[in-house]
Protein backbone atom coordinates (compact mmCIF):
# COMPACT_ATOMS: atom_id res chain seq x y z
CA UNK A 1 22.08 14.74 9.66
CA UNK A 2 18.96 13.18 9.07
CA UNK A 3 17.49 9.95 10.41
CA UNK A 4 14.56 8.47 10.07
CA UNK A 5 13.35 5.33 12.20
CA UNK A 6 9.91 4.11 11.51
CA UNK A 7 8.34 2.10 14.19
CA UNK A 8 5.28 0.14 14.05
CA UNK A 9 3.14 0.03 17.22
CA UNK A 10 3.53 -2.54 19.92
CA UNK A 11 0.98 -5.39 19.67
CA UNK A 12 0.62 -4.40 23.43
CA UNK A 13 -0.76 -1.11 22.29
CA UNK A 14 -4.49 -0.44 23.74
CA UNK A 15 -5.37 1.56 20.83
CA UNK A 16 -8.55 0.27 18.47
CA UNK A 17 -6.30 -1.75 15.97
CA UNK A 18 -6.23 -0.78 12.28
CA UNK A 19 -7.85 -2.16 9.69
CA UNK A 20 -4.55 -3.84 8.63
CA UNK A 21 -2.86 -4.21 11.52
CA UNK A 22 1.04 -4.07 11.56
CA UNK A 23 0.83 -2.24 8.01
CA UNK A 24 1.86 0.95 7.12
CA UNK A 25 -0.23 1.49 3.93
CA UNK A 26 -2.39 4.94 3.79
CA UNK A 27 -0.48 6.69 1.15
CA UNK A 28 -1.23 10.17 2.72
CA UNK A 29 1.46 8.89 5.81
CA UNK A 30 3.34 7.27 3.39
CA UNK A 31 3.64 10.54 1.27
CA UNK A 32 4.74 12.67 4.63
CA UNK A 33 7.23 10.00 5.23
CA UNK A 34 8.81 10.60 1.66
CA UNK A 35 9.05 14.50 2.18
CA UNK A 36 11.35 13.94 4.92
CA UNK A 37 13.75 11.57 3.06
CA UNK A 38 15.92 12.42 0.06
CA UNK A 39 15.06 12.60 -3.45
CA UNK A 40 17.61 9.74 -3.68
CA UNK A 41 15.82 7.81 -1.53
CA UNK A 42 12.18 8.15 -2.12
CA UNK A 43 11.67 4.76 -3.21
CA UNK A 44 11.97 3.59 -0.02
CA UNK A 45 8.82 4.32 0.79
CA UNK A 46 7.40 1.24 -1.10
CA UNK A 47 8.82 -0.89 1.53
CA UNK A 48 6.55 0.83 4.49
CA UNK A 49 3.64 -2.16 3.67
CA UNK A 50 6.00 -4.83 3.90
CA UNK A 51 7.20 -3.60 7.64
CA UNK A 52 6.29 -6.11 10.59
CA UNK A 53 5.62 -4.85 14.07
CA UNK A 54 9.00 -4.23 15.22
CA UNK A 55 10.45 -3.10 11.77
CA UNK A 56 12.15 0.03 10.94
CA UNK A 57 13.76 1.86 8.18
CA UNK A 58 17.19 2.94 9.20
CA UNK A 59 18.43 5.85 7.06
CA UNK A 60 20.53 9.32 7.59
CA UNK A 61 24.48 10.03 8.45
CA UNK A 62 24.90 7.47 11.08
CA UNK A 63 23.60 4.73 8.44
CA UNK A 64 26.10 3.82 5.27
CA UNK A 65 23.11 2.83 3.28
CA UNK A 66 19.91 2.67 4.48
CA UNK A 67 18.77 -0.99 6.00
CA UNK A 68 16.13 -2.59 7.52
CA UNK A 69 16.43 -2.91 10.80
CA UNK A 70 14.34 -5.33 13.98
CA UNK A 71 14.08 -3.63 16.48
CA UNK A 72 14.27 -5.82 19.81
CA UNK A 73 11.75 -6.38 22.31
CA UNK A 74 12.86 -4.86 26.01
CA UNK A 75 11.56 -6.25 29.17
CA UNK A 76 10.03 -3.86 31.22
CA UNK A 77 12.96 -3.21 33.62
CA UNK A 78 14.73 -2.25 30.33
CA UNK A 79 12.11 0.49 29.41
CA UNK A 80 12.51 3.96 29.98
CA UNK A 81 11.65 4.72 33.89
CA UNK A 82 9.22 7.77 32.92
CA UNK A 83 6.10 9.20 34.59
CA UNK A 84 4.07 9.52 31.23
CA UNK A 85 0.67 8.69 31.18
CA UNK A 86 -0.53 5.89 29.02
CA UNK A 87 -2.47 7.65 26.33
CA UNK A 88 -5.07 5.57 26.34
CA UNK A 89 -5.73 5.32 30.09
CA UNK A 90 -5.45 9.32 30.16
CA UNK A 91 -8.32 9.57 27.22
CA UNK A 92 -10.72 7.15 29.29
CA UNK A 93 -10.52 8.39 32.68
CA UNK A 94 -13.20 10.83 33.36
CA UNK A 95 -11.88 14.79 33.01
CA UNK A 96 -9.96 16.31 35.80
CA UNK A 97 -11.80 18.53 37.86
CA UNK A 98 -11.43 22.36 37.89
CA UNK A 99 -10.36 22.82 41.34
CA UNK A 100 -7.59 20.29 40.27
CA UNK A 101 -6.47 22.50 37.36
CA UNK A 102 -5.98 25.50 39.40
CA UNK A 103 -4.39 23.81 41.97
CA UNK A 104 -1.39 22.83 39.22
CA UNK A 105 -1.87 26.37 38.06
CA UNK A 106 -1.03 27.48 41.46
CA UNK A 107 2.32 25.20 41.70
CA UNK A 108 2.80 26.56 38.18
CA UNK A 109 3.31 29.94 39.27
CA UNK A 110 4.66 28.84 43.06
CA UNK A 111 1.65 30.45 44.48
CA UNK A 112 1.04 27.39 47.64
């Protein structure tokens, strides 16, 4: 089976914004995209520029032929309920301290 979904990021993302933002046009990640997909189907990766935020490429078993999908916008009591960090928030807090380290360590290995 294969599927691939390409997302852009959401404009809510905290990130420094590209340099074309909402575009995905560095060939290097549009080349690693292509290795995944079929020889058939290589030529789909001149569409990536032309994505909007939002936009995917929906390919694989599950798909007839591939199509371009929207993907909708959830409200937040529709998100996943996870306990990941934002990666953003985690990179510009200061580091964790080592006492706090070895104290996960220590639940790690059921030692409290």
């Amino acid at each position: 089976m294969l599927l691939v979904c390409l997302l852009m990021a959401p404009p809510s993302q905290e990130l420094e914004p590209p340099a074309n933002p909402g575009r995905f046009t560095n060939s290097v990640d549009q080349e690693h995209v292509g290795r995944f997909l079929p020889d058939s189907l290589a030529g789909l990766t001149k569409l990536l520029p032309s994505l909007v935020r939002r936009e995917a490429i929906f390919v694989g078993e599950a798909a007839a032929i591939p199509a371009r999908i929207k993907i909708r916008e959830l409200n937040d009591n529709q998100l996943p309920d996870s306990n990941d960090i934002k990666f953003a928030d985690g990179w510009a807090k200061p580091p964790i301290s080592l006492e706090a380290i070895a104290a996960v360590v220590k639940r790690w290995r059921r030692e409290d």
